[in-house]
N, C-alpha and C. Protein backbone atom coordinates (compact mmCIF):
# COMPACT_ATOMS: atom_id res chain seq x y z
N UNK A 1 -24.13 -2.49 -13.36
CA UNK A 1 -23.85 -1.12 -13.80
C UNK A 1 -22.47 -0.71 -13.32
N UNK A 2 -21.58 -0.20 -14.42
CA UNK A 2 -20.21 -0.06 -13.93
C UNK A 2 -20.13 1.53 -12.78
N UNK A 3 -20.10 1.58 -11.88
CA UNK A 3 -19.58 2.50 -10.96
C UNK A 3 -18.34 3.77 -11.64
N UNK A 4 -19.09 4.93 -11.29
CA UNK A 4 -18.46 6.23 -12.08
C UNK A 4 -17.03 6.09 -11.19
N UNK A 5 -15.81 6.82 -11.41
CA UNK A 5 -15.06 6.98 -11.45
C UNK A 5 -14.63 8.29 -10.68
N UNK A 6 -13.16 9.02 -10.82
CA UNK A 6 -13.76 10.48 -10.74
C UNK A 6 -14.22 11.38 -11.28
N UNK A 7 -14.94 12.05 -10.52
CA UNK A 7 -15.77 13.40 -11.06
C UNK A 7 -14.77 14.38 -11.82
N UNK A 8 -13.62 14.39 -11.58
CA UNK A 8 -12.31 15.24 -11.89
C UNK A 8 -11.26 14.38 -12.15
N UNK A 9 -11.23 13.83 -13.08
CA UNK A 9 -10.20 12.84 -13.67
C UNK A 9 -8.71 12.77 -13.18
N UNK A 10 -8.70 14.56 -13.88
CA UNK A 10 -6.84 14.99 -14.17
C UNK A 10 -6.96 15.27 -12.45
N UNK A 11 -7.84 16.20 -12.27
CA UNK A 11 -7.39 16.84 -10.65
C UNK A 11 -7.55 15.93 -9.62
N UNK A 12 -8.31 15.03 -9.54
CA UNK A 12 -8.39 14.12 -8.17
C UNK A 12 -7.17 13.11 -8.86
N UNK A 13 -6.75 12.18 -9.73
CA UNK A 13 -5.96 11.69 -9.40
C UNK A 13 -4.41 12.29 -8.92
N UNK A 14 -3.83 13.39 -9.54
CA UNK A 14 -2.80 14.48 -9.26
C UNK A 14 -2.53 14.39 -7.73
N UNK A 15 -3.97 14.92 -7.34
CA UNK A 15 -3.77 14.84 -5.87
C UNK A 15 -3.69 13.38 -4.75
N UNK A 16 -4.26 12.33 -5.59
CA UNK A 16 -3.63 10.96 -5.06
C UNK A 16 -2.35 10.71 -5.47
N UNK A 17 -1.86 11.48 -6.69
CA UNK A 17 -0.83 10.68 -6.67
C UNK A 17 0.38 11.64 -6.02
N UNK A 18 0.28 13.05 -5.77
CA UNK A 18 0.85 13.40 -4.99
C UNK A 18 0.87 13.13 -3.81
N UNK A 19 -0.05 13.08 -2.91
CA UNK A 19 -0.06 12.64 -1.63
C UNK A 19 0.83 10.98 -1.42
N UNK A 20 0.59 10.30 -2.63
CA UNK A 20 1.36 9.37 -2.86
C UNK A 20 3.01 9.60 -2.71
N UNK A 21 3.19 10.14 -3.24
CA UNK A 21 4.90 10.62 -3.99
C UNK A 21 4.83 11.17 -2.15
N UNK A 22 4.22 12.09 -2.04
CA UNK A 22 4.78 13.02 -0.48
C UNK A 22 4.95 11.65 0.22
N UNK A 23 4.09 10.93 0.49
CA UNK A 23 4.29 9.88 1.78
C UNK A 23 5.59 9.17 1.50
N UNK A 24 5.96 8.65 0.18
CA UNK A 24 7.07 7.73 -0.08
C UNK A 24 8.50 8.66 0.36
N UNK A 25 8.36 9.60 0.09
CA UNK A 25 9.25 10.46 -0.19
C UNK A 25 9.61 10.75 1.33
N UNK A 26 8.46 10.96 2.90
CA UNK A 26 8.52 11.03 3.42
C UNK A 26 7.77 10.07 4.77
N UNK A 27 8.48 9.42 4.67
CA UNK A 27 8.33 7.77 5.33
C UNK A 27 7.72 8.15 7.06
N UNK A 28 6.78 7.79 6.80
CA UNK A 28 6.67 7.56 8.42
C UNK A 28 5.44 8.91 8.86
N UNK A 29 4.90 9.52 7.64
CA UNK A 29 4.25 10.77 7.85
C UNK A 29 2.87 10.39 7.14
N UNK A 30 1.81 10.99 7.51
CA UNK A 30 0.42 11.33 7.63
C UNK A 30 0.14 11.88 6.05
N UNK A 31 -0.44 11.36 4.96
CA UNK A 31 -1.07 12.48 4.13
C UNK A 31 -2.48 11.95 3.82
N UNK A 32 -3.31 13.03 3.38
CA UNK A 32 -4.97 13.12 3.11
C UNK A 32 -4.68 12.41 1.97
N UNK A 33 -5.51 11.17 1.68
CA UNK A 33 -5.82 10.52 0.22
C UNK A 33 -7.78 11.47 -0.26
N UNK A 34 -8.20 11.79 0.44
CA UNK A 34 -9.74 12.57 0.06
C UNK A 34 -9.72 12.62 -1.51
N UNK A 35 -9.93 10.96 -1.74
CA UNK A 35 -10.12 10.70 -3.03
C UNK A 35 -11.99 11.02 -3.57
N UNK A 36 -12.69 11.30 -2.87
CA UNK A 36 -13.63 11.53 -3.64
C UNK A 36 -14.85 10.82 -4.69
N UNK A 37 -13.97 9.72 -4.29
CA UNK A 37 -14.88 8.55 -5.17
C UNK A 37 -16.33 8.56 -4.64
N UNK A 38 -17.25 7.89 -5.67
CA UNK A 38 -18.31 7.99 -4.81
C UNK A 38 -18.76 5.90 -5.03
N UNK A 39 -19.02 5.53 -3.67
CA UNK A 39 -19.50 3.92 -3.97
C UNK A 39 -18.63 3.20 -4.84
N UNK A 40 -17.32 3.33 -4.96
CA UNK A 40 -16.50 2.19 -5.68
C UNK A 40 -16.68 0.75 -5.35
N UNK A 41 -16.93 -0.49 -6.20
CA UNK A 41 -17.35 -1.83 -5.77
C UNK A 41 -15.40 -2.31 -4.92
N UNK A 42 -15.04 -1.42 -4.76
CA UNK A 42 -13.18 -1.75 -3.70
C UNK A 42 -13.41 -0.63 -3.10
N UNK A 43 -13.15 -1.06 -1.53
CA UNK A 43 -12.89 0.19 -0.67
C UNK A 43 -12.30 1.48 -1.88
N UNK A 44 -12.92 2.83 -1.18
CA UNK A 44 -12.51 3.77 -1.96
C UNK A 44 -10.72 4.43 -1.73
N UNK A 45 -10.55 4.18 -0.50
CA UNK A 45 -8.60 4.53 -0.20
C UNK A 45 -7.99 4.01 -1.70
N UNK A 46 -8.68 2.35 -1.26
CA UNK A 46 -7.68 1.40 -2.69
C UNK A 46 -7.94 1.66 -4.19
N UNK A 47 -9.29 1.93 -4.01
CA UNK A 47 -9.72 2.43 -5.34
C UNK A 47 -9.37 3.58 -5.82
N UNK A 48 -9.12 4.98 -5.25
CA UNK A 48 -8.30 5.87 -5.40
C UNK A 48 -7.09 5.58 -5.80
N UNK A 49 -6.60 4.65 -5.32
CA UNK A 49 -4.66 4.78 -5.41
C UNK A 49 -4.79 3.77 -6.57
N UNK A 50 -5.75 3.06 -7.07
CA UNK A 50 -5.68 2.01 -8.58
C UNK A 50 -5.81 3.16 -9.29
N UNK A 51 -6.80 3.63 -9.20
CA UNK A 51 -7.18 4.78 -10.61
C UNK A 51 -5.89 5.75 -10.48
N UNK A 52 -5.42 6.52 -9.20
CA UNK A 52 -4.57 7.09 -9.63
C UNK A 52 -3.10 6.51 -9.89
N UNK A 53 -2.33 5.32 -9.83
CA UNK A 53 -1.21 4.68 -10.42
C UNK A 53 -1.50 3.72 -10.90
N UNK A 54 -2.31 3.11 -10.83
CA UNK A 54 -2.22 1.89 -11.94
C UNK A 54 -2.32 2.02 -13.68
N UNK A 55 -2.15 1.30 -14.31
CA UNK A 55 -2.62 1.42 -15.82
C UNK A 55 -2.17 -0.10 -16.43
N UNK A 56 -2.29 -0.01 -17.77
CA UNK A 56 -2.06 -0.93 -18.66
C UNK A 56 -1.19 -1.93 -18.70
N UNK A 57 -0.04 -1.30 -18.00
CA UNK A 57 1.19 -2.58 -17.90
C UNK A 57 1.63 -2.47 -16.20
N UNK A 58 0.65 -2.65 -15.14
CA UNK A 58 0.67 -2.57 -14.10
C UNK A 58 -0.07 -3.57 -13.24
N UNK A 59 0.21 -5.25 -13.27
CA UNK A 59 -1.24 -6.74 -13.56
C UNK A 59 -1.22 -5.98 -11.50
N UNK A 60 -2.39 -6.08 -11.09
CA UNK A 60 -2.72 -6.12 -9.94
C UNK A 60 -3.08 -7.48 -9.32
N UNK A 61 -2.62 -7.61 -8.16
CA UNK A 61 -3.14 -8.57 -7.02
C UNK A 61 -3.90 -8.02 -6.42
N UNK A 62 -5.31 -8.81 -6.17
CA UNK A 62 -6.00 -8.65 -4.81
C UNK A 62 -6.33 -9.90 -4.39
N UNK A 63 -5.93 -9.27 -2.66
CA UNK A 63 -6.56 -10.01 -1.65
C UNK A 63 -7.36 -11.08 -1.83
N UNK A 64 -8.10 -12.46 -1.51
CA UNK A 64 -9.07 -12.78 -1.76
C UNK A 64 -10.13 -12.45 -0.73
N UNK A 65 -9.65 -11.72 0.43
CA UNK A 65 -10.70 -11.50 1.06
C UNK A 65 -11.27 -10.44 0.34
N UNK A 66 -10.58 -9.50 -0.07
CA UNK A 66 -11.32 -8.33 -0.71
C UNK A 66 -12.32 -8.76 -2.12
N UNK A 67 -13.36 -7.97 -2.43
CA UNK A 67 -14.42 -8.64 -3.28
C UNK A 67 -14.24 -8.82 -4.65
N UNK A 68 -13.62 -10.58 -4.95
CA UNK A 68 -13.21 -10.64 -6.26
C UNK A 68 -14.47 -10.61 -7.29
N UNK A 69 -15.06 -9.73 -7.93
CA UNK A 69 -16.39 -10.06 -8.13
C UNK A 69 -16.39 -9.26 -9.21
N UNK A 70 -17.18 -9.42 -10.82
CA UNK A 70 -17.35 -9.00 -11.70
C UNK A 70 -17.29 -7.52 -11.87
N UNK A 71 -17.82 -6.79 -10.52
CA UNK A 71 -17.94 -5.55 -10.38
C UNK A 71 -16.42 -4.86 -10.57
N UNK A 72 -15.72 -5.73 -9.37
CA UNK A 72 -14.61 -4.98 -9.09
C UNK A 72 -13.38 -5.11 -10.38
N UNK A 73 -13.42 -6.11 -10.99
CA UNK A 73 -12.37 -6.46 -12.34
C UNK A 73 -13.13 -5.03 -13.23
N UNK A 74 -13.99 -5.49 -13.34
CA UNK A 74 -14.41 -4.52 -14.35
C UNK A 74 -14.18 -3.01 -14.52
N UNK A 75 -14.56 -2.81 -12.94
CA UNK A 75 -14.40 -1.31 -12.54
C UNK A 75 -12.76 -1.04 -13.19
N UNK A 76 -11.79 -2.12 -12.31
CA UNK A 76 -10.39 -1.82 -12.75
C UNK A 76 -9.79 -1.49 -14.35
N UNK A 77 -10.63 -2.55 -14.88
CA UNK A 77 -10.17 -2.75 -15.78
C UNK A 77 -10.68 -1.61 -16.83
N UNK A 78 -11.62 -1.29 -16.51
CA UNK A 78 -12.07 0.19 -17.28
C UNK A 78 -11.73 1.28 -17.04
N UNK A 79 -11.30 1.48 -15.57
CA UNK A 79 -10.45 3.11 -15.00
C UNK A 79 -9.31 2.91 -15.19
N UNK A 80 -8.69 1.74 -15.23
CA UNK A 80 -7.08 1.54 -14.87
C UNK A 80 -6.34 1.01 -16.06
N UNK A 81 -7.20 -0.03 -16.74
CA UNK A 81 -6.78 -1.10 -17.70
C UNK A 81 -5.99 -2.05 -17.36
N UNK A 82 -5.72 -1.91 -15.99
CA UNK A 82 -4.60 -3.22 -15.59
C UNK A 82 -5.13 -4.21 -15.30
N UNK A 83 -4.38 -5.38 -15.76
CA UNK A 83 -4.94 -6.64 -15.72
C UNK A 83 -4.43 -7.18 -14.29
N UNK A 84 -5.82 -8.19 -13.58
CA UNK A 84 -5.48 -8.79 -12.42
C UNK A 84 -4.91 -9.70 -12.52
N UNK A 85 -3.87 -10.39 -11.81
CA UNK A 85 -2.93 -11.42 -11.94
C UNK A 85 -3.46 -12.10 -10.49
N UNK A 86 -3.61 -13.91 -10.66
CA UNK A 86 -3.40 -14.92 -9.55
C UNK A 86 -2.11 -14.69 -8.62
N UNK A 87 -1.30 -14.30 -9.95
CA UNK A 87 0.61 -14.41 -9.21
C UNK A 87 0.91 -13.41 -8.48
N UNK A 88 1.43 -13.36 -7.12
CA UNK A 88 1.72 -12.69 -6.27
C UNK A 88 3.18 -11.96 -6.83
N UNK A 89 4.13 -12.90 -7.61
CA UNK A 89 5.47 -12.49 -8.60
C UNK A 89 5.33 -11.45 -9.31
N UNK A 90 4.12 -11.60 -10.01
CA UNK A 90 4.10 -10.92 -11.12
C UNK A 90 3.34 -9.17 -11.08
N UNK A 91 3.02 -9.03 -9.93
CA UNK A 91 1.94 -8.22 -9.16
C UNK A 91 3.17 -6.84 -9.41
N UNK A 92 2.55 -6.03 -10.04
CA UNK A 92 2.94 -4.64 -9.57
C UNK A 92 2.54 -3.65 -8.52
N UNK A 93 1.23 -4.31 -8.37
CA UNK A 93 0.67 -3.25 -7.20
C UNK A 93 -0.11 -4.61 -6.47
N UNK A 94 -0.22 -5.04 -5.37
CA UNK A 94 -1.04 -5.62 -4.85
C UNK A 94 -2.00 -5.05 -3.52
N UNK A 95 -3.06 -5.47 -3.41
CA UNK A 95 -4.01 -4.82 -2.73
C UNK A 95 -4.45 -5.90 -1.57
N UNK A 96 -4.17 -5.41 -0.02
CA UNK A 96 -4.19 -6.24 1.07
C UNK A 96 -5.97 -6.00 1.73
N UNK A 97 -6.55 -6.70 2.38
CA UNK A 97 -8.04 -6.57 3.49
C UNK A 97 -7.47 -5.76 4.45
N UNK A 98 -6.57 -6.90 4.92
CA UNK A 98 -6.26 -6.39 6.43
C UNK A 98 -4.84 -6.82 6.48
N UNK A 99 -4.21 -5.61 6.86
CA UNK A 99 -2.52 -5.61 6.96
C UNK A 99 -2.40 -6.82 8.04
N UNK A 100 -2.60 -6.97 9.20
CA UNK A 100 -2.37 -7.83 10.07
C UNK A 100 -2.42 -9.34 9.33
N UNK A 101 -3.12 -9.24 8.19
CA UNK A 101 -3.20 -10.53 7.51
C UNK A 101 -1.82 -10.86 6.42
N UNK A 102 -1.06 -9.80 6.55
CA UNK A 102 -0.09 -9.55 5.32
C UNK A 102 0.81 -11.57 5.37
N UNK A 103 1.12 -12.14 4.20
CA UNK A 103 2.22 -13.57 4.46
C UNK A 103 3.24 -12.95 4.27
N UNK A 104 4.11 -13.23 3.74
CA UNK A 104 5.47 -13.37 4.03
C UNK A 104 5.52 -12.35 2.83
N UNK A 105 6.57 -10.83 3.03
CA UNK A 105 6.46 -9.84 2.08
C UNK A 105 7.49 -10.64 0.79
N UNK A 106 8.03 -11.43 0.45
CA UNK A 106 9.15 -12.13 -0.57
C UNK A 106 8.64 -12.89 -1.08
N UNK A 107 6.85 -13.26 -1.04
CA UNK A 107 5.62 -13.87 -1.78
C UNK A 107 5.73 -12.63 -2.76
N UNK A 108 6.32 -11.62 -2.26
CA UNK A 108 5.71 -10.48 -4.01
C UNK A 108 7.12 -10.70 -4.66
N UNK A 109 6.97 -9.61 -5.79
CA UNK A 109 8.21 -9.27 -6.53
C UNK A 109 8.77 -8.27 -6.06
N UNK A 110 10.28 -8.86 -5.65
CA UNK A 110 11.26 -8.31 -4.72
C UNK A 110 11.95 -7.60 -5.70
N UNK A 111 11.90 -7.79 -6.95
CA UNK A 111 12.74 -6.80 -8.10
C UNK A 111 14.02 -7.09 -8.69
N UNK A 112 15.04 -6.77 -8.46
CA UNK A 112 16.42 -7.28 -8.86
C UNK A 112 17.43 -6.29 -8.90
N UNK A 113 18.98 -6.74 -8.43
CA UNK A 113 19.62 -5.72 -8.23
C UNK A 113 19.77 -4.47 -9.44
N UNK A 114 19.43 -5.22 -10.92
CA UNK A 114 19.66 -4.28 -11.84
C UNK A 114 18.04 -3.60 -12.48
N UNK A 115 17.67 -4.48 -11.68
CA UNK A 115 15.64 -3.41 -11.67
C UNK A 115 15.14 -3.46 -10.88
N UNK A 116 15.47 -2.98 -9.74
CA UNK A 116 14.86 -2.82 -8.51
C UNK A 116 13.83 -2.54 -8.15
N UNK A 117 13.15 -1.03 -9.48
CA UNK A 117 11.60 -1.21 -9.89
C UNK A 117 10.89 -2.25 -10.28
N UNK A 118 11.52 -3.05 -10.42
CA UNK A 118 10.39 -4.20 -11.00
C UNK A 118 10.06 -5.21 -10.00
N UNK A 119 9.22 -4.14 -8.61
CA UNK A 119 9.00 -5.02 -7.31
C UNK A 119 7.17 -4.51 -7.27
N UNK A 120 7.11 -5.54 -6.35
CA UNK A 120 5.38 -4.79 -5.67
C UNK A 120 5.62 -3.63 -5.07
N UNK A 121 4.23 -2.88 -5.19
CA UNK A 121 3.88 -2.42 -3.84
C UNK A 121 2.75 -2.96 -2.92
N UNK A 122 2.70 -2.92 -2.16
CA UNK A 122 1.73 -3.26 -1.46
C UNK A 122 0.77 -2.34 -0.48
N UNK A 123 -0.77 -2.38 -0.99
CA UNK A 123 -1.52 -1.24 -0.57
C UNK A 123 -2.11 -2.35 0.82
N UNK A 124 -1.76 -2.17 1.61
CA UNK A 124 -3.05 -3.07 2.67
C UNK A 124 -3.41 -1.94 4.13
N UNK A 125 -4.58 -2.13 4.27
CA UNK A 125 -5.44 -1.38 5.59
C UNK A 125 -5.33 -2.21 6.60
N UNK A 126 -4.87 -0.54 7.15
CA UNK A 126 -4.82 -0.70 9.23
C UNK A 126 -6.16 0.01 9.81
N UNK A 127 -6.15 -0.57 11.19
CA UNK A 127 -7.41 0.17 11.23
C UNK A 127 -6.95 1.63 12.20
N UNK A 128 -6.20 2.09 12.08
CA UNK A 128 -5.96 3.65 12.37
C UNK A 128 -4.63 3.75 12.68
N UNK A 129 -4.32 5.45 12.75
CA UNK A 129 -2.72 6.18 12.94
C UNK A 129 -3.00 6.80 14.31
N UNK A 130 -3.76 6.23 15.04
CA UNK A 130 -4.42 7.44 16.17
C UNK A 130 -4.69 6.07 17.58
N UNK A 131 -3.67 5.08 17.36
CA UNK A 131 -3.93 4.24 18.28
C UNK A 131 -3.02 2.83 17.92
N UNK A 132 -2.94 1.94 18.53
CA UNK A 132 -2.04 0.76 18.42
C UNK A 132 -0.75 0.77 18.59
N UNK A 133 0.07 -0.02 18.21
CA UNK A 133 2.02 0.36 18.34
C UNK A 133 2.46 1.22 17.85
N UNK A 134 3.68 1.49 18.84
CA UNK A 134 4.48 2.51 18.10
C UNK A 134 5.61 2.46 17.92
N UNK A 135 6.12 2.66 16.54
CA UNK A 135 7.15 2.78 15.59
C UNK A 135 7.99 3.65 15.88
N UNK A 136 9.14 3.39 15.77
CA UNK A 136 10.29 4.45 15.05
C UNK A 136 11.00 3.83 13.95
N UNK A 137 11.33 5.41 13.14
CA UNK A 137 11.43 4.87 11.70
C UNK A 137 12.45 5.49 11.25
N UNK A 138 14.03 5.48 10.64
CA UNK A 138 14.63 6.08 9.57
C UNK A 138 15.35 5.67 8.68
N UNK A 139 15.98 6.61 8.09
CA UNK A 139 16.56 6.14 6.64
C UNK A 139 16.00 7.55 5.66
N UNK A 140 16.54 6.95 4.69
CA UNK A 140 15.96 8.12 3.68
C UNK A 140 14.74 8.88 3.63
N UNK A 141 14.54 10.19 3.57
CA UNK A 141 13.77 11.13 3.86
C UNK A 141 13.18 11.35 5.39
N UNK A 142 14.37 11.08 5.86
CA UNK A 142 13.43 11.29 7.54
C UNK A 142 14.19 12.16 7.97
N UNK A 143 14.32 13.22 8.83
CA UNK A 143 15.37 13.55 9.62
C UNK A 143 16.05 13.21 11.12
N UNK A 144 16.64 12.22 10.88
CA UNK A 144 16.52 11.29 12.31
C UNK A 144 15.75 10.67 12.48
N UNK A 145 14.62 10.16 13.41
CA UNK A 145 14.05 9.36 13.35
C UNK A 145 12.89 10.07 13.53
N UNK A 146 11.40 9.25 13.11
CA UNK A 146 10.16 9.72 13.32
C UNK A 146 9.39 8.60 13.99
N UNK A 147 8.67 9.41 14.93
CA UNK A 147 7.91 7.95 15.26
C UNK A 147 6.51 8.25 14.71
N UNK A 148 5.84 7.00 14.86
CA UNK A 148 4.41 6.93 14.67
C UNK A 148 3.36 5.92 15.45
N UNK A 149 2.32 5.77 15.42
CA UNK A 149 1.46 4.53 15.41
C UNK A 149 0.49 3.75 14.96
N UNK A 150 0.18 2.96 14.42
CA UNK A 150 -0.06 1.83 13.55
C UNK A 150 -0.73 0.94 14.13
N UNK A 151 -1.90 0.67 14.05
CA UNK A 151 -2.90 -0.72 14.65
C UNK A 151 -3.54 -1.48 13.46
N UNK A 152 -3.11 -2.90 13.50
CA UNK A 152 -3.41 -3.61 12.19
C UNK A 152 -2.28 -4.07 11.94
N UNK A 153 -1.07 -3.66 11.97
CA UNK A 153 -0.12 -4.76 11.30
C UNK A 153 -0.13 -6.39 12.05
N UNK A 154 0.57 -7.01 11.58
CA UNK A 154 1.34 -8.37 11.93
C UNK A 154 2.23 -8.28 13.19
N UNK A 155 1.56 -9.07 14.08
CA UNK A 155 2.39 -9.44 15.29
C UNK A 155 4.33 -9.52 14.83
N UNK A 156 4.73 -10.24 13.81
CA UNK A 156 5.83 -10.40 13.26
C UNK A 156 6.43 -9.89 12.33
N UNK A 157 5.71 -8.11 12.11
CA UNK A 157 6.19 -7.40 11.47
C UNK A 157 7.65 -6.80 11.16
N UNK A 158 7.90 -6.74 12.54
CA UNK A 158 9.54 -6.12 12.82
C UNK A 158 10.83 -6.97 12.06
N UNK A 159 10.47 -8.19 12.21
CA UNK A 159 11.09 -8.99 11.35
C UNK A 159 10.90 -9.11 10.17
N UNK A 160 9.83 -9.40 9.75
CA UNK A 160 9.30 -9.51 8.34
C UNK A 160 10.04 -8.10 8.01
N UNK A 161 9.69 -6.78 8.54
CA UNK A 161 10.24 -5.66 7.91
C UNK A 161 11.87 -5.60 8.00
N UNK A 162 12.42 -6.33 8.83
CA UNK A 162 14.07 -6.64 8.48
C UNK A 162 14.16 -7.17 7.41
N UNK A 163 13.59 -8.29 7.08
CA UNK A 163 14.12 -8.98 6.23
C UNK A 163 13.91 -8.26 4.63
N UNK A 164 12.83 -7.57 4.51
CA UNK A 164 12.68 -7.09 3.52
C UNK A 164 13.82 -5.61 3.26
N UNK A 165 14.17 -4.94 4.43
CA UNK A 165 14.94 -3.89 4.29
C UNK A 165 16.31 -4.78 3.97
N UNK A 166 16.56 -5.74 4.88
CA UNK A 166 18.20 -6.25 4.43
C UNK A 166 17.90 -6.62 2.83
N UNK A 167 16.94 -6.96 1.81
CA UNK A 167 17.11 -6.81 0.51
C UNK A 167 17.88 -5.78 -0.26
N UNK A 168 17.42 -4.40 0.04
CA UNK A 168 18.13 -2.99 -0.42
C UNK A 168 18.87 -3.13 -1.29
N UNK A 169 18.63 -2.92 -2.76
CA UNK A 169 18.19 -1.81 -3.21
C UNK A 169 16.61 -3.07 -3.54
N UNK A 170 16.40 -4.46 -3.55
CA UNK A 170 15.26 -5.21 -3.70
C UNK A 170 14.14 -4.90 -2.45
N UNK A 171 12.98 -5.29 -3.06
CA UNK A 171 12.43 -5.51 -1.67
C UNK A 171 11.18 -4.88 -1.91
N UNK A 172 9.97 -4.70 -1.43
CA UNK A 172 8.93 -4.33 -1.45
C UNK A 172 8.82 -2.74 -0.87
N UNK A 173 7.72 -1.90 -1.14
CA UNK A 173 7.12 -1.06 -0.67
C UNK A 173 5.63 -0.70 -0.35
N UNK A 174 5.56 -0.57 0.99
CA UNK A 174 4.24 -0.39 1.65
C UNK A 174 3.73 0.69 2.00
N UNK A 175 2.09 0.53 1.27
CA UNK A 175 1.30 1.72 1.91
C UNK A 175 0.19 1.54 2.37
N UNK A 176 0.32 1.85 3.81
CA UNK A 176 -0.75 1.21 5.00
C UNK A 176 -1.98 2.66 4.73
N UNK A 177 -3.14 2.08 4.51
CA UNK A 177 -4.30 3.04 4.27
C UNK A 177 -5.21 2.50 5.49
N UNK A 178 -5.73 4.07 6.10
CA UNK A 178 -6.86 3.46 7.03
C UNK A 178 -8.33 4.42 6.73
N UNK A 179 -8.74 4.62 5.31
CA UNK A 179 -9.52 4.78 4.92
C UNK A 179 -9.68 6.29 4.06
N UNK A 180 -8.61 7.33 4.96
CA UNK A 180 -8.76 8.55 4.80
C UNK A 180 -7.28 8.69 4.73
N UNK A 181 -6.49 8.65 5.35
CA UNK A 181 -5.21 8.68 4.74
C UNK A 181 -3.90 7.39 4.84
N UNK A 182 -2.75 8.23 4.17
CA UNK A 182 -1.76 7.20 3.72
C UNK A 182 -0.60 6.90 4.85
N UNK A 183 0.02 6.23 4.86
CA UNK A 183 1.41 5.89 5.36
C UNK A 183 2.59 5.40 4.91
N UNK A 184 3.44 5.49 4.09
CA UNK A 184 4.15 4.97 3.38
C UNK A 184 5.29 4.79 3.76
N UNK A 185 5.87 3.03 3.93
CA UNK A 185 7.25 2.80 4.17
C UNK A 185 8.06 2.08 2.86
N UNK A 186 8.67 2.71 2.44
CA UNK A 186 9.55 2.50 1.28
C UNK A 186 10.18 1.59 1.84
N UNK A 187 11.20 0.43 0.86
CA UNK A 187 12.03 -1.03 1.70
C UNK A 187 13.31 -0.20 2.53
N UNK A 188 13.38 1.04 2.14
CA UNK A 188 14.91 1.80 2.54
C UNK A 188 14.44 2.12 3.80
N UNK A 189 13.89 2.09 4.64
CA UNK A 189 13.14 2.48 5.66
C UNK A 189 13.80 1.77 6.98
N UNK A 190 14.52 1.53 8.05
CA UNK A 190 14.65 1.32 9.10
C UNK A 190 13.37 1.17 10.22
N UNK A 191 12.81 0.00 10.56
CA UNK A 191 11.39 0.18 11.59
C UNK A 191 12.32 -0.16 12.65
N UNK A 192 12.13 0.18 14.31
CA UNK A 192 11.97 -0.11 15.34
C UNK A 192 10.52 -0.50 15.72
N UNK A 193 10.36 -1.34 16.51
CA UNK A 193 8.98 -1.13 17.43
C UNK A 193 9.56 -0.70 18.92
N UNK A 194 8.55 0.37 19.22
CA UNK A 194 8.71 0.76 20.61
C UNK A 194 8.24 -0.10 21.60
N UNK A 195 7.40 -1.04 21.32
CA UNK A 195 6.79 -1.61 22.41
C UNK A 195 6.18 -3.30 21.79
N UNK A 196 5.54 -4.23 22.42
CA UNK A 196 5.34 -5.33 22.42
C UNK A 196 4.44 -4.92 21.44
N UNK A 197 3.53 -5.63 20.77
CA UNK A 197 2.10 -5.87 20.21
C UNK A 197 1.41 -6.38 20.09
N UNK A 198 -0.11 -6.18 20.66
CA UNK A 198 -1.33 -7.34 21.12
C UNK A 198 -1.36 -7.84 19.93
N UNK A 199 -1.58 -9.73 20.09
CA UNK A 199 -1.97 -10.12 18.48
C UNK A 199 -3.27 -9.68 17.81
N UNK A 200 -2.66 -9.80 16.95
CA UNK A 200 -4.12 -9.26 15.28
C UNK A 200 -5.24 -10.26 16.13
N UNK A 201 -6.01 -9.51 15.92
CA UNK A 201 -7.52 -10.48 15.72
C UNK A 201 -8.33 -10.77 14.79
């Protein structure tokens, strides 16, 4: 049985996809995803942010840890219409388990200097903003720097996130979900880490 969708089509996605636009726009900051879904066969954070940006010419990656299973294509493919892609290249939006699990961010589509949109994003879950390392972050839309904290990424993030910022204007964009809300680091983004970080488990 295909799993309902939202109850409020136009109004709950608006508000994912604003909270969307706010986080990108403002890197390194806290917004409510209270998508509302009810029992989506994909965590509901991810399932929110498919229904509200994905569509027809948007092929998604997921995870294989996350549940590749008749349920979940289907669900997509009937709220979203986007087709799932094997290819990590070809991925407009790809969908992570566990950020700490993230490979190498230049496995997606890094874009090109004359379509720079035509990169991933990448949705993958941390397990909270209320504990683990802490960040400092700037560049566009910050004022100076902001810090934060983040539990779940990759021991070898700081680098991995150099290498993807020295791409600019190429390069990926990330939005770390820990169930209830967003985090969004655009590739224009500058990370510090403040401190060491216990490895992922």
């Amino acid at each position: 049985m295909l799993t309902a969708g939202f109850t409020d089509p136009v109004e709950q996605a608006q508000g994912i996809f604003h909270a969307v636009m706010t986080a990108l726009s403002q890197p390194g900051t806290l917004r409510k995803l209270g998508s509302g879904l009810q029992s989506p066969p994909l965590r509901a954070d991810m399932a929110s942010i498919a229904l509200s940006l994905c569509d027809h010419e948007t092929p998604i990656w997921l995870d294989p840890a996350l549940p590749a299973t008749d349920a979940v294509s289907k669900y997509l493919a009937f709220h979203t219409g986007s087709p799932l892609t094997a290819d990590k290249k070809t991925a407009t939006f790809a969908f992570v388990a566990e950020a700490c699990s993230l490979s190498s961010l230049d496995e997606f589509a890094l874009g090109s200097d004359t379509y720079p949109d035509r990169s991933t994003t990448i949705i993958a879950a941390v397990t909270g903003f209320d504990r683990g390392k802490s960040w400092r972050a700037s560049g566009p839309g910050i004022d100076g720097t902001i810090a934060f904290l983040v539990d779940g990424l990759p021991v070898n993030f700081a680098a991995r996130w150099a290498g993807n910022h020295s791409l600019f204007p190429r390069g990926v964009d990330l939005l770390l979900v820990d169930g209830t809300d967003v985090l969004a680091l655009p590739r224009s983004v500058v990370l510090t880490p403040a401190e060491e970080q216990a490895p992922c488990m």
